[in-house]
C-alpha atoms as a PDB file:
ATOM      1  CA  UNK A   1     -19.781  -5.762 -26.140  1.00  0.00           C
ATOM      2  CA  UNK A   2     -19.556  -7.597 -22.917  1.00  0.00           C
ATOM      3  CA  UNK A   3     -18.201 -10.877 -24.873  1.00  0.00           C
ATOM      4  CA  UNK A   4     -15.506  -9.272 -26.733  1.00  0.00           C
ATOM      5  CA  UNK A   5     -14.631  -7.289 -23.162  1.00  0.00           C
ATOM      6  CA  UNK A   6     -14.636 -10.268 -21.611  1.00  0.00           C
ATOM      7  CA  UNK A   7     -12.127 -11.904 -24.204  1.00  0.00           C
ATOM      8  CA  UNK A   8     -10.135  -8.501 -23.840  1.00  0.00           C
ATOM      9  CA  UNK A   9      -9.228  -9.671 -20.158  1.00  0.00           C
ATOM     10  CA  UNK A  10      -8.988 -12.817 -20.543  1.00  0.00           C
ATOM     11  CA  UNK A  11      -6.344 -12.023 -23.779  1.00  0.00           C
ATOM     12  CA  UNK A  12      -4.497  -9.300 -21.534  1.00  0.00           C
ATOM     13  CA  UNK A  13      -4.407 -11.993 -18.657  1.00  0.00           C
ATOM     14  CA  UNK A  14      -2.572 -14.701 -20.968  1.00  0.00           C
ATOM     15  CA  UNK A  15      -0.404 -12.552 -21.994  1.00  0.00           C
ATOM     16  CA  UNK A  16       0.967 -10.975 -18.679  1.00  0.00           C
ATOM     17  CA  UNK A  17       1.177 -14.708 -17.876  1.00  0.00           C
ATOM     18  CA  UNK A  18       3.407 -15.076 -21.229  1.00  0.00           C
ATOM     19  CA  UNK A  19       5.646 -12.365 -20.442  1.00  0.00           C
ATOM     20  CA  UNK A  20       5.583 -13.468 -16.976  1.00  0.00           C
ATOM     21  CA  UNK A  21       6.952 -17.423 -17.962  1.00  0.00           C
ATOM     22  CA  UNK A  22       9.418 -15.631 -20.575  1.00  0.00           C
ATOM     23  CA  UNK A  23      10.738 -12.982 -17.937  1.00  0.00           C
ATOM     24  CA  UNK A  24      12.112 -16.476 -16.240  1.00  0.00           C
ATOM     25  CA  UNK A  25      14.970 -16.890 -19.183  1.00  0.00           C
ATOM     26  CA  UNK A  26      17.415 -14.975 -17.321  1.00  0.00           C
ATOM     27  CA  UNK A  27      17.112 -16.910 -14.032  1.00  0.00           C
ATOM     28  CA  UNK A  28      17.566 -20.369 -15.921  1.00  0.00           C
ATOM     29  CA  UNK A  29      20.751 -18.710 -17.908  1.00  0.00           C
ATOM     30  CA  UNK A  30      22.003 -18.585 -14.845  1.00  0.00           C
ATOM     31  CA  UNK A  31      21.211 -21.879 -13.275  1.00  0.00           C
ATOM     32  CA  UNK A  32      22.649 -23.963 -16.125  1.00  0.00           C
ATOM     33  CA  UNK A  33      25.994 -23.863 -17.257  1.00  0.00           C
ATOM     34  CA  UNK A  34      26.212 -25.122 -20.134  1.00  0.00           C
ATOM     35  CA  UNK A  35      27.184 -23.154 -23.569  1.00  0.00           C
ATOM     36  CA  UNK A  36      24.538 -20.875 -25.045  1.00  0.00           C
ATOM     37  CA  UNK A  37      24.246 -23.050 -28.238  1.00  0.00           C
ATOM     38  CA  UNK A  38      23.400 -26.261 -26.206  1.00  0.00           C
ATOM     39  CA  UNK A  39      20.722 -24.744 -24.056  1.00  0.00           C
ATOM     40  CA  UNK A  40      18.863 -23.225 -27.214  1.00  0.00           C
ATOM     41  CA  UNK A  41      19.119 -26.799 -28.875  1.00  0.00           C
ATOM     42  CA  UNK A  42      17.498 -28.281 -25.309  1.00  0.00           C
ATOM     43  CA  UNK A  43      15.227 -25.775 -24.828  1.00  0.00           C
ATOM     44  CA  UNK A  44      13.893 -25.813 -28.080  1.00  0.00           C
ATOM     45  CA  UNK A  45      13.222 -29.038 -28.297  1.00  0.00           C
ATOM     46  CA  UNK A  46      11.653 -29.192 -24.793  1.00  0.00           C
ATOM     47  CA  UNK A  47       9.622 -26.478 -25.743  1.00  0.00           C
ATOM     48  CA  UNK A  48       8.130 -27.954 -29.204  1.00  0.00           C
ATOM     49  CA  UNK A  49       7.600 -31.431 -27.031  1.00  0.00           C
ATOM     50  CA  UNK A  50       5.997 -29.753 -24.526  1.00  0.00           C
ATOM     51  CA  UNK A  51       3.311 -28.304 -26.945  1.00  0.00           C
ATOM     52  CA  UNK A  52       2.870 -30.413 -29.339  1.00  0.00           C
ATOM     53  CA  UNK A  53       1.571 -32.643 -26.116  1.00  0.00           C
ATOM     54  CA  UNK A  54      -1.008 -29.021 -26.016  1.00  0.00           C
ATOM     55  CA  UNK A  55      -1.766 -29.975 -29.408  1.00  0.00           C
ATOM     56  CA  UNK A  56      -2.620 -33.554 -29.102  1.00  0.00           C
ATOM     57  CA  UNK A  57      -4.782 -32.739 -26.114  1.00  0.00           C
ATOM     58  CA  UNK A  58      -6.504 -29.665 -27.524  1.00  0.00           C
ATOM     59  CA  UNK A  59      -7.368 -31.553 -30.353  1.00  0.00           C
ATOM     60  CA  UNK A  60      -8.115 -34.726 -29.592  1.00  0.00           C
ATOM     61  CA  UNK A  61      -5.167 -36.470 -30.803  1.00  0.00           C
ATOM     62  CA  UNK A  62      -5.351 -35.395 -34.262  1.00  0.00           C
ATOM     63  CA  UNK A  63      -2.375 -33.167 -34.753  1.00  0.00           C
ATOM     64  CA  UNK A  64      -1.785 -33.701 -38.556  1.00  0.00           C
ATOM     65  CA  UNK A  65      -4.611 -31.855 -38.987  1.00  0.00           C
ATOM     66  CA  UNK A  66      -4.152 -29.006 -36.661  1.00  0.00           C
ATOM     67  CA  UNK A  67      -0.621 -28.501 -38.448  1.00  0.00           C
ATOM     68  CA  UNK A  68      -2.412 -28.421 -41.735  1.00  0.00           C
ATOM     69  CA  UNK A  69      -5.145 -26.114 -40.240  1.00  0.00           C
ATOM     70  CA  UNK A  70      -2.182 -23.344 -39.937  1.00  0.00           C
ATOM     71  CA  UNK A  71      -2.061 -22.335 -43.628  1.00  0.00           C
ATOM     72  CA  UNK A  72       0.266 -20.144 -45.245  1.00  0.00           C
ATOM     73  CA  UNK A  73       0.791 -17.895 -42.295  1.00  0.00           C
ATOM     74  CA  UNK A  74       1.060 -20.380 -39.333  1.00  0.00           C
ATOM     75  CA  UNK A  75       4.386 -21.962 -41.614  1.00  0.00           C
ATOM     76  CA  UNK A  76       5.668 -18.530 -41.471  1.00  0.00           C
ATOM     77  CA  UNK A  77       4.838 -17.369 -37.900  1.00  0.00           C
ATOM     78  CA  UNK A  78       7.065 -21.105 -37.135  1.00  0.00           C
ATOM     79  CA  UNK A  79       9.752 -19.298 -39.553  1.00  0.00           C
ATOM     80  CA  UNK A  80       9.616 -15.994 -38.288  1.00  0.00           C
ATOM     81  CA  UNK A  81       9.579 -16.770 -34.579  1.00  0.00           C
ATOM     82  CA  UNK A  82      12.726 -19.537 -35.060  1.00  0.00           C
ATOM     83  CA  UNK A  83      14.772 -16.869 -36.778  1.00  0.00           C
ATOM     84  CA  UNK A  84      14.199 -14.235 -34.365  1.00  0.00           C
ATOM     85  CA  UNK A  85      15.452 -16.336 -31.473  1.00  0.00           C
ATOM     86  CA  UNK A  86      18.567 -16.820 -33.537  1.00  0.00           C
ATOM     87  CA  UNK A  87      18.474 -12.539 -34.137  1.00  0.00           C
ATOM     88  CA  UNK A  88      18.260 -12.545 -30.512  1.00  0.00           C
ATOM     89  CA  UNK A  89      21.264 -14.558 -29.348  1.00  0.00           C
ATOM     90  CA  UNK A  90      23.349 -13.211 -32.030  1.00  0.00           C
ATOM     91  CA  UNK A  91      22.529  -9.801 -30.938  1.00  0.00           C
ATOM     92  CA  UNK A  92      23.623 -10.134 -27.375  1.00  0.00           C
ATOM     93  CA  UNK A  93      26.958 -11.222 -28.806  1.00  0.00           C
ATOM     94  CA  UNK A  94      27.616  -8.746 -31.336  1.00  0.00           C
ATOM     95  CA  UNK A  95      26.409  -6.056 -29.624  1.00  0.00           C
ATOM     96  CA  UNK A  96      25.718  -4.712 -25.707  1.00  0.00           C
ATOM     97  CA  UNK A  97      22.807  -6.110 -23.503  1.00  0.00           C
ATOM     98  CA  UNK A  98      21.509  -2.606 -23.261  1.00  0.00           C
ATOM     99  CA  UNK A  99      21.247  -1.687 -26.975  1.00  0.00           C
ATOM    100  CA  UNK A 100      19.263  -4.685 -27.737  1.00  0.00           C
ATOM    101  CA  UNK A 101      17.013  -3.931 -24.532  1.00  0.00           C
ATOM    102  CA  UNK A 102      16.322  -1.154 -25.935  1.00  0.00           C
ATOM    103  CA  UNK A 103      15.877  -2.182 -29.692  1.00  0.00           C
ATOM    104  CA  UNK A 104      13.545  -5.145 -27.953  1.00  0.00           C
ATOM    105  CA  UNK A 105      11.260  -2.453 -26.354  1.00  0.00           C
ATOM    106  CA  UNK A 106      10.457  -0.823 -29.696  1.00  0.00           C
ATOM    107  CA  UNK A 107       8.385  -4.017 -31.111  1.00  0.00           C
ATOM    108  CA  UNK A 108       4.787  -2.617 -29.918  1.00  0.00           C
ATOM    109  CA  UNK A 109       5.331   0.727 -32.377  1.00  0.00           C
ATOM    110  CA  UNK A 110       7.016  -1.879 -35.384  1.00  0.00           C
ATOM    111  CA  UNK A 111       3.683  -3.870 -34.247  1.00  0.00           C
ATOM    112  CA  UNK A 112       1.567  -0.838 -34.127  1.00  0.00           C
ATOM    113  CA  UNK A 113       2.856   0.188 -38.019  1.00  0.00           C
ATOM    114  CA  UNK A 114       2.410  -3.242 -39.440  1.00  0.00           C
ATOM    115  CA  UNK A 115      -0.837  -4.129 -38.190  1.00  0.00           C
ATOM    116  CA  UNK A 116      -2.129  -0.803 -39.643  1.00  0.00           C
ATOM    117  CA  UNK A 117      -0.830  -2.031 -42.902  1.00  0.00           C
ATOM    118  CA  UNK A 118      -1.376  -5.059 -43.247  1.00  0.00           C
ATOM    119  CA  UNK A 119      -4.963  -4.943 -40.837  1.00  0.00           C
ATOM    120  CA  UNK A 120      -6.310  -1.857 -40.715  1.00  0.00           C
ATOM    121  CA  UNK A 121      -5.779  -2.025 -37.033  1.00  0.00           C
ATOM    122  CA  UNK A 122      -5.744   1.576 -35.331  1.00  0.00           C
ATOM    123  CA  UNK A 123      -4.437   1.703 -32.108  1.00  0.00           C
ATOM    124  CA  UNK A 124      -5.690   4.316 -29.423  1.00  0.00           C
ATOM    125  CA  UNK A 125      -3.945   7.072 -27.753  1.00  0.00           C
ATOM    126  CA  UNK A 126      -3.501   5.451 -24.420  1.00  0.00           C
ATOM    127  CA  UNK A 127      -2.035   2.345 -25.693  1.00  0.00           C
ATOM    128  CA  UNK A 128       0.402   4.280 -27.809  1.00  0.00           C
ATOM    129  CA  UNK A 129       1.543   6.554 -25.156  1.00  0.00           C
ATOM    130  CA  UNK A 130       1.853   3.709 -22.775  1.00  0.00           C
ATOM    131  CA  UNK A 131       4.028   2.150 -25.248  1.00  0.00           C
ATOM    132  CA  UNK A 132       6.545   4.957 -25.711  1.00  0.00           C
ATOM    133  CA  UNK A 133       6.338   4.990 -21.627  1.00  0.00           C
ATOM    134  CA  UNK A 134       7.204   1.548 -22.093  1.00  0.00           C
ATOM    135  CA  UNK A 135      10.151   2.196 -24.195  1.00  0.00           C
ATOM    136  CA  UNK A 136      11.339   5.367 -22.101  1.00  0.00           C
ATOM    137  CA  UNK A 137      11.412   3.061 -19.108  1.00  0.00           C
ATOM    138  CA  UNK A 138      13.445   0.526 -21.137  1.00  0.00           C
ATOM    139  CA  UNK A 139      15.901   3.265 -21.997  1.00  0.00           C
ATOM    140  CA  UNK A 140      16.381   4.535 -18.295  1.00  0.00           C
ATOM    141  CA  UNK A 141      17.267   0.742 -17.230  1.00  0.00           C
ATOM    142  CA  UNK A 142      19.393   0.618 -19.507  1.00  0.00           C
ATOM    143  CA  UNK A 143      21.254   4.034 -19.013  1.00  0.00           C
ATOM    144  CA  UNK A 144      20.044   5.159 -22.483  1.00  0.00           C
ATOM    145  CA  UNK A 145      22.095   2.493 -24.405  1.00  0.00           C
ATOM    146  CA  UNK A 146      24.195   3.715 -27.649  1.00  0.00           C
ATOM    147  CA  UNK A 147      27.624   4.271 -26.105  1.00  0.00           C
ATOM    148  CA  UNK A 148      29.518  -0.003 -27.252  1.00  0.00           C
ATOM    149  CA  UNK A 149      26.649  -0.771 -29.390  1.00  0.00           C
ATOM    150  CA  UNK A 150      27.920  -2.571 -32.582  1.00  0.00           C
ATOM    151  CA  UNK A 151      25.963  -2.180 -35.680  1.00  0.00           C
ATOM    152  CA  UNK A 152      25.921  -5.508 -36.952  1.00  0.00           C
ATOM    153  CA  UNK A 153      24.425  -6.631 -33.630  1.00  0.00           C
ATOM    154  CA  UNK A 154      21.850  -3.878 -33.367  1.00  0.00           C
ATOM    155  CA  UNK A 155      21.026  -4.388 -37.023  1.00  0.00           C
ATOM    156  CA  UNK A 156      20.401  -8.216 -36.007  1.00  0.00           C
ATOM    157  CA  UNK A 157      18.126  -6.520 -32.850  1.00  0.00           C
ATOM    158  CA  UNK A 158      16.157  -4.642 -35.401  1.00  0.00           C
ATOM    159  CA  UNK A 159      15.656  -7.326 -37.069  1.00  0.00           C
ATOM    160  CA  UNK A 160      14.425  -9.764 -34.429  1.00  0.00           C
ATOM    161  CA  UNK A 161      11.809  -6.623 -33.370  1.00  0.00           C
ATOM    162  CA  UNK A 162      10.187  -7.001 -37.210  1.00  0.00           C
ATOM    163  CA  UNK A 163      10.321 -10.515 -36.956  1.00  0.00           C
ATOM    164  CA  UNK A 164       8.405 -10.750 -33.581  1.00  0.00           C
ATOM    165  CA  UNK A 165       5.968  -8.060 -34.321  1.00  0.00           C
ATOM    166  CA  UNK A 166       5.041 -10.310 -38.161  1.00  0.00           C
ATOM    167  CA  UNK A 167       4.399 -12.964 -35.683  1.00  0.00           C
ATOM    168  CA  UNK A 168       1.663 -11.189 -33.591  1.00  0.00           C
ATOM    169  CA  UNK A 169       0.362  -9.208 -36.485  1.00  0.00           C
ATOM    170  CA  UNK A 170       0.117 -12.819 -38.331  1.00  0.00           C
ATOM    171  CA  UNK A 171      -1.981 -14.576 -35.245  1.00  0.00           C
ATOM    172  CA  UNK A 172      -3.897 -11.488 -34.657  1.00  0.00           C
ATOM    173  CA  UNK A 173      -4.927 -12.248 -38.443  1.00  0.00           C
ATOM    174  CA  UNK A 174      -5.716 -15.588 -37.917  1.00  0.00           C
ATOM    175  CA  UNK A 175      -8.281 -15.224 -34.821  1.00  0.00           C
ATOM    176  CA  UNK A 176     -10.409 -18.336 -35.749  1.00  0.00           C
ATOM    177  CA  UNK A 177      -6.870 -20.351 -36.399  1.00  0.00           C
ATOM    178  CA  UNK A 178      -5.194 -22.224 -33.609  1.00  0.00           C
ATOM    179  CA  UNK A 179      -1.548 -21.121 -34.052  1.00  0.00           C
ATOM    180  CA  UNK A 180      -0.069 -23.647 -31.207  1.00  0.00           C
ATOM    181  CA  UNK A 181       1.007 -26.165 -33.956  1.00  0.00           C
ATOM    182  CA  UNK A 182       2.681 -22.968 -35.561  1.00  0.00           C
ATOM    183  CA  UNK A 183       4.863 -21.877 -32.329  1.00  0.00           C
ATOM    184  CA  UNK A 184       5.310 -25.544 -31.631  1.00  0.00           C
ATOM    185  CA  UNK A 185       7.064 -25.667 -35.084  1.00  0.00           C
ATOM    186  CA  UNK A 186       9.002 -22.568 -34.585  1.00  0.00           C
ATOM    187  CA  UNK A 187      10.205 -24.094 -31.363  1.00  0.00           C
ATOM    188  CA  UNK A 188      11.811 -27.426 -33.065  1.00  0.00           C
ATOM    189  CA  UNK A 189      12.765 -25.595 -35.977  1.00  0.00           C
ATOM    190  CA  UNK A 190      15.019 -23.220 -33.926  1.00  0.00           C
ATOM    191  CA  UNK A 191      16.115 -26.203 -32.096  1.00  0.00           C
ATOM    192  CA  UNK A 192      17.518 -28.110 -35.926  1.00  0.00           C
ATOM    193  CA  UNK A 193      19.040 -24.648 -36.769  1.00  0.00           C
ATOM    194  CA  UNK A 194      21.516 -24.958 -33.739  1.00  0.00           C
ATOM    195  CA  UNK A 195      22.340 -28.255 -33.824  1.00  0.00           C
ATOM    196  CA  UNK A 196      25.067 -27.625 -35.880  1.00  0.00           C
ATOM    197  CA  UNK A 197      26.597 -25.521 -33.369  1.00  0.00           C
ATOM    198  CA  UNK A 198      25.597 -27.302 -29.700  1.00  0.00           C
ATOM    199  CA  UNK A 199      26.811 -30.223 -27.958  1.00  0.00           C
ATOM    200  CA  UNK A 200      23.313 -31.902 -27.055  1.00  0.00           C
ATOM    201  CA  UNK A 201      25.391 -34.866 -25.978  1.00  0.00           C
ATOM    202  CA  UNK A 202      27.774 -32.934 -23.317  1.00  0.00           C
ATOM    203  CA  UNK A 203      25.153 -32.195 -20.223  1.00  0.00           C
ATOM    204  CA  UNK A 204      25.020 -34.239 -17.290  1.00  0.00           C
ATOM    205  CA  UNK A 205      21.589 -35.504 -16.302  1.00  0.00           C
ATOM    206  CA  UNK A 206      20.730 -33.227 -13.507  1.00  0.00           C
ATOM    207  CA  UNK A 207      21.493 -30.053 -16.650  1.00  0.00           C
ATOM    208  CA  UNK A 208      18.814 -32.165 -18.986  1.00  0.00           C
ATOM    209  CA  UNK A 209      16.255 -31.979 -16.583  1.00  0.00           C
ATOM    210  CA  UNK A 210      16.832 -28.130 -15.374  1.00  0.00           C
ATOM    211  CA  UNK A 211      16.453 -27.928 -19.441  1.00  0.00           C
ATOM    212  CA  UNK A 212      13.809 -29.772 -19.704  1.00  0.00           C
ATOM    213  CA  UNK A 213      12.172 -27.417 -17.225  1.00  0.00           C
ATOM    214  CA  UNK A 214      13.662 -24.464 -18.324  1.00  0.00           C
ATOM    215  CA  UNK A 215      12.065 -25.994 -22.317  1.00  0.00           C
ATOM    216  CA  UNK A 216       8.761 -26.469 -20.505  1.00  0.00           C
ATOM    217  CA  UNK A 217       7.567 -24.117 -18.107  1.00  0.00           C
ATOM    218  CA  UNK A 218       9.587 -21.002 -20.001  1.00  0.00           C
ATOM    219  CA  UNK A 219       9.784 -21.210 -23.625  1.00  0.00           C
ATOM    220  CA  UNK A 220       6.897 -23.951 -24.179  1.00  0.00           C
ATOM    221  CA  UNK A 221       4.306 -22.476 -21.472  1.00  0.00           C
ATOM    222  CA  UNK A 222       5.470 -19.132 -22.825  1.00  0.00           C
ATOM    223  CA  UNK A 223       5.200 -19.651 -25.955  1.00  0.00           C
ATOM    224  CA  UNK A 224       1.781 -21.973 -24.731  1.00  0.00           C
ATOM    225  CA  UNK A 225      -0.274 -18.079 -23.502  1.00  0.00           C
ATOM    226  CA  UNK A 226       1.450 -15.849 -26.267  1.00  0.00           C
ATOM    227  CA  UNK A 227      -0.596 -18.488 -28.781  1.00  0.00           C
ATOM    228  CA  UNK A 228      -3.950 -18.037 -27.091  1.00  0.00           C
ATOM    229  CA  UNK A 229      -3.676 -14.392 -25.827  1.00  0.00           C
ATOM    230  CA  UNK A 230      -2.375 -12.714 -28.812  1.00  0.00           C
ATOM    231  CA  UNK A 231      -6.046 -13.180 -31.110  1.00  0.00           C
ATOM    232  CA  UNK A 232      -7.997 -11.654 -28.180  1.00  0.00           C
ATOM    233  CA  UNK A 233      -6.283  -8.324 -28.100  1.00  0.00           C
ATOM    234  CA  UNK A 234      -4.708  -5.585 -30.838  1.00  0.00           C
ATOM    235  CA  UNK A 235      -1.442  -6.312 -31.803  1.00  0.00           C
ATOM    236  CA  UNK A 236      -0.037  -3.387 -30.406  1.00  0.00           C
ATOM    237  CA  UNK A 237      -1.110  -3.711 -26.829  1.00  0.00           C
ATOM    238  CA  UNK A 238       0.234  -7.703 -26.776  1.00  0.00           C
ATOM    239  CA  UNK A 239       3.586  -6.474 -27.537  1.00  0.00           C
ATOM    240  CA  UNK A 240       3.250  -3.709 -25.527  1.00  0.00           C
ATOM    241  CA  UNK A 241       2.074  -6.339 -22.338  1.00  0.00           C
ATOM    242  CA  UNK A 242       5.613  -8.327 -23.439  1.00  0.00           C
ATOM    243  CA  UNK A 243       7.691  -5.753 -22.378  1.00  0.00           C
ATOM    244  CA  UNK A 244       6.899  -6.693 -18.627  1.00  0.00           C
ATOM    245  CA  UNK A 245       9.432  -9.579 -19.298  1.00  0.00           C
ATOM    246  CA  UNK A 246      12.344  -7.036 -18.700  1.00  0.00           C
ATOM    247  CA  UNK A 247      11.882  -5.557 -15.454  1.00  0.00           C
ATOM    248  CA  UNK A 248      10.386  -8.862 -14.082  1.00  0.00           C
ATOM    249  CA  UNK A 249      13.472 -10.580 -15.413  1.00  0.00           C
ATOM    250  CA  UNK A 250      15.542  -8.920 -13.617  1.00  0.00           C
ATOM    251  CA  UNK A 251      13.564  -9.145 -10.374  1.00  0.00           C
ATOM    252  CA  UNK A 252      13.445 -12.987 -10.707  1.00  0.00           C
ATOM    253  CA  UNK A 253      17.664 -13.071 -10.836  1.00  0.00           C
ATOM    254  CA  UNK A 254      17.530 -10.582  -7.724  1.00  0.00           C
ATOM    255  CA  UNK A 255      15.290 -12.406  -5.574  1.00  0.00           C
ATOM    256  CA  UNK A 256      17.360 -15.930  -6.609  1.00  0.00           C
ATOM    257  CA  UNK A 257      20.761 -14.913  -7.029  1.00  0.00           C
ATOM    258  CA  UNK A 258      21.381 -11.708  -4.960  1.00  0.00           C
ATOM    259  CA  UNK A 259      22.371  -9.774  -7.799  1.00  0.00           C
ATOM    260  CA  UNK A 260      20.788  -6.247  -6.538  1.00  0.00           C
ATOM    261  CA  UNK A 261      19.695  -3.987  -9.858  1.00  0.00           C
ATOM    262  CA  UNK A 262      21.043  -0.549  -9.897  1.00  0.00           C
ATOM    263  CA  UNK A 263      18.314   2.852  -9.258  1.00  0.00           C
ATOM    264  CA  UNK A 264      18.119   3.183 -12.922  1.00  0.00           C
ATOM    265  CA  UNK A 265      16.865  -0.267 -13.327  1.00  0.00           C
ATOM    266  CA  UNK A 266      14.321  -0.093 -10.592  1.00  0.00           C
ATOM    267  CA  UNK A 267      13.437   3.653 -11.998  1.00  0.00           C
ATOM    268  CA  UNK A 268      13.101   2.443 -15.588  1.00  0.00           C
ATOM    269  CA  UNK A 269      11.411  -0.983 -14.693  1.00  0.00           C
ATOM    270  CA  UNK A 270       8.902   1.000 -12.497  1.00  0.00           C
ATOM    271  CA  UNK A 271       7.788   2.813 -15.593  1.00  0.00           C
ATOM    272  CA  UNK A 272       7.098   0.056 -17.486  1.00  0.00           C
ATOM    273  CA  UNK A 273       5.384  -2.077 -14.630  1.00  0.00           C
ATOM    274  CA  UNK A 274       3.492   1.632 -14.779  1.00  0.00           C
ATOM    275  CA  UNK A 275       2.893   1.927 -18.563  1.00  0.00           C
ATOM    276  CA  UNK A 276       1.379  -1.859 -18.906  1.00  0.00           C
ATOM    277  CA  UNK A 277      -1.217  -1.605 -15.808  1.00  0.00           C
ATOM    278  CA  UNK A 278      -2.235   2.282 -16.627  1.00  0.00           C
ATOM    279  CA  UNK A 279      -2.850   0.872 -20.548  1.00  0.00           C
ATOM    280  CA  UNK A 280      -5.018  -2.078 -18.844  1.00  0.00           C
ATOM    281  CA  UNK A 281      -7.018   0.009 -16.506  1.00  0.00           C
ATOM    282  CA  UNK A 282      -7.577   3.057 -18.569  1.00  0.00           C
ATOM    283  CA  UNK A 283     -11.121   3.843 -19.206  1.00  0.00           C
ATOM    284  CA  UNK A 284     -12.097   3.411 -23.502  1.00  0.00           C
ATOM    285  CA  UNK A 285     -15.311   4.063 -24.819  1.00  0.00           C
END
């Protein structure tokens, strides 16, 4: 018991990190001007160098055989995770920022519902009311969303929330599996699915190496703790730890760029701040 609470912590604390690194994607949007389909083409293939040099490290060099290691699963968690970063940025287009907040902040109950079918994974109370906490504060930052949404880009919102919770639910599955050659695919993979679309060849070298870092130390290292955290917790609660990356996002672009969130925002991103630590406190038996 004290093993497997051990690995608890240790899962919850790489994922806060996680959420923490991803909650930075807002403050390097901002940083780099360059068009959207460029930086996704530069940061995912950043992020895929960056940890396929994990890979090589982890395991000694012999990363043919780590990608093989994947299976079935890891090839679609790649698939699954490159298409929903395409969902993602199509979303924000075709629909408002605030609808596909708040579609975002519904992947721990999608999560919760798959990994009962396809694991047998029950979640507890606490974690499931935290989660619709989590989702309530999402709403109130948002000023309950709803009013401009379109429905082909909430539809495409939806659809990135399935896609993201089959990725958890799939390394949750695979606890004995290192899935870092799997997100390190997903990473280059999204990365040759905009290339028809960027202009890799357009940035000026001081933009390639805010990329680079923005590849690195968000997407990569990101995608780096949500890898190792994810098989030491349920499903439910690792999406439900993601959801930090919202209110922290925004506090990152305050603190750098002045832009001072409204009372709703601080209300909404208090709850969730709320929800996460009362989930990872809370006494079980």
């Amino acid at each position: 018991m004290r093993s497997q609470s051990r690995a608890a912590w240790l899962g919850t604390a790489l994922l806060v990190a996680s959420a923490t690194a991803y909650s930075s994607g807002g403050f390097y949007t901002r940083l780099i001007d360059v068009d959207a389909w460029t930086m996704l083409f530069w940061r995912g293939l950043f992020g895929g160098l960056f940890l396929f040099v994990m890979v090589a490290w982890r395991e000694n060099g012999r990363v043919v055989r780590a990608v093989r290691d994947i299976g079935r699963d890891g090839v679609l968690i790649a698939f699954c995770s490159a298409v929903a970063t395409i969902c993602f940025l199509n979303a924000l287009k075709l629909s408002s920022v605030a609808d596909v907040l708040v579609i975002d902040a519904t992947i721990p109950f999608v999560t919760a519902g798959m990994a009962w079918l396809v694991l047998g994974e029950r979640e507890d109370r606490i974690t499931l009311a935290a989660t619709l906490a989590a989702l309530l504060g999402v709403a109130v930052m948002t000023g309950f969303a709803g009013k401009n949404g379109q429905l082909a880009g909430n539809l495409l919102a939806f659809a990135m929330a399935v896609l993201m919770a089959m990725v958890l639910v799939l390394i949750r599955r695979n606890p004995g599996i290192s899935m870092l050659p799997a997100v390190g695919l997903s990473a280059l993979l999204c990365a040759l699915l905009v290339l028809p679309f960027a202009r890799p060849l357009s940035v000026s070298g001081d933009e390639l190496f805010l990329l680079g870092l923005f590849g690195t130390s968000q997407f990569g290292l990101g995608l780096l703790l949500l890898a190792l955290g994810t098989p030491l917790v349920s499903a439910t609660r690792g999406a439900l730890i993601g959801a930090l990356q919202t209110p922290l996002g925004t506090l990152w672009v305050w603190l750098a760029f002045g832009e001072t969130p409204a009372a709703a925002t601080l209300v909404g991103g208090s709850i969730v701040l709320a929800a996460v630590v009362v989930d990872v406190v809370a006494r079980r038996r």
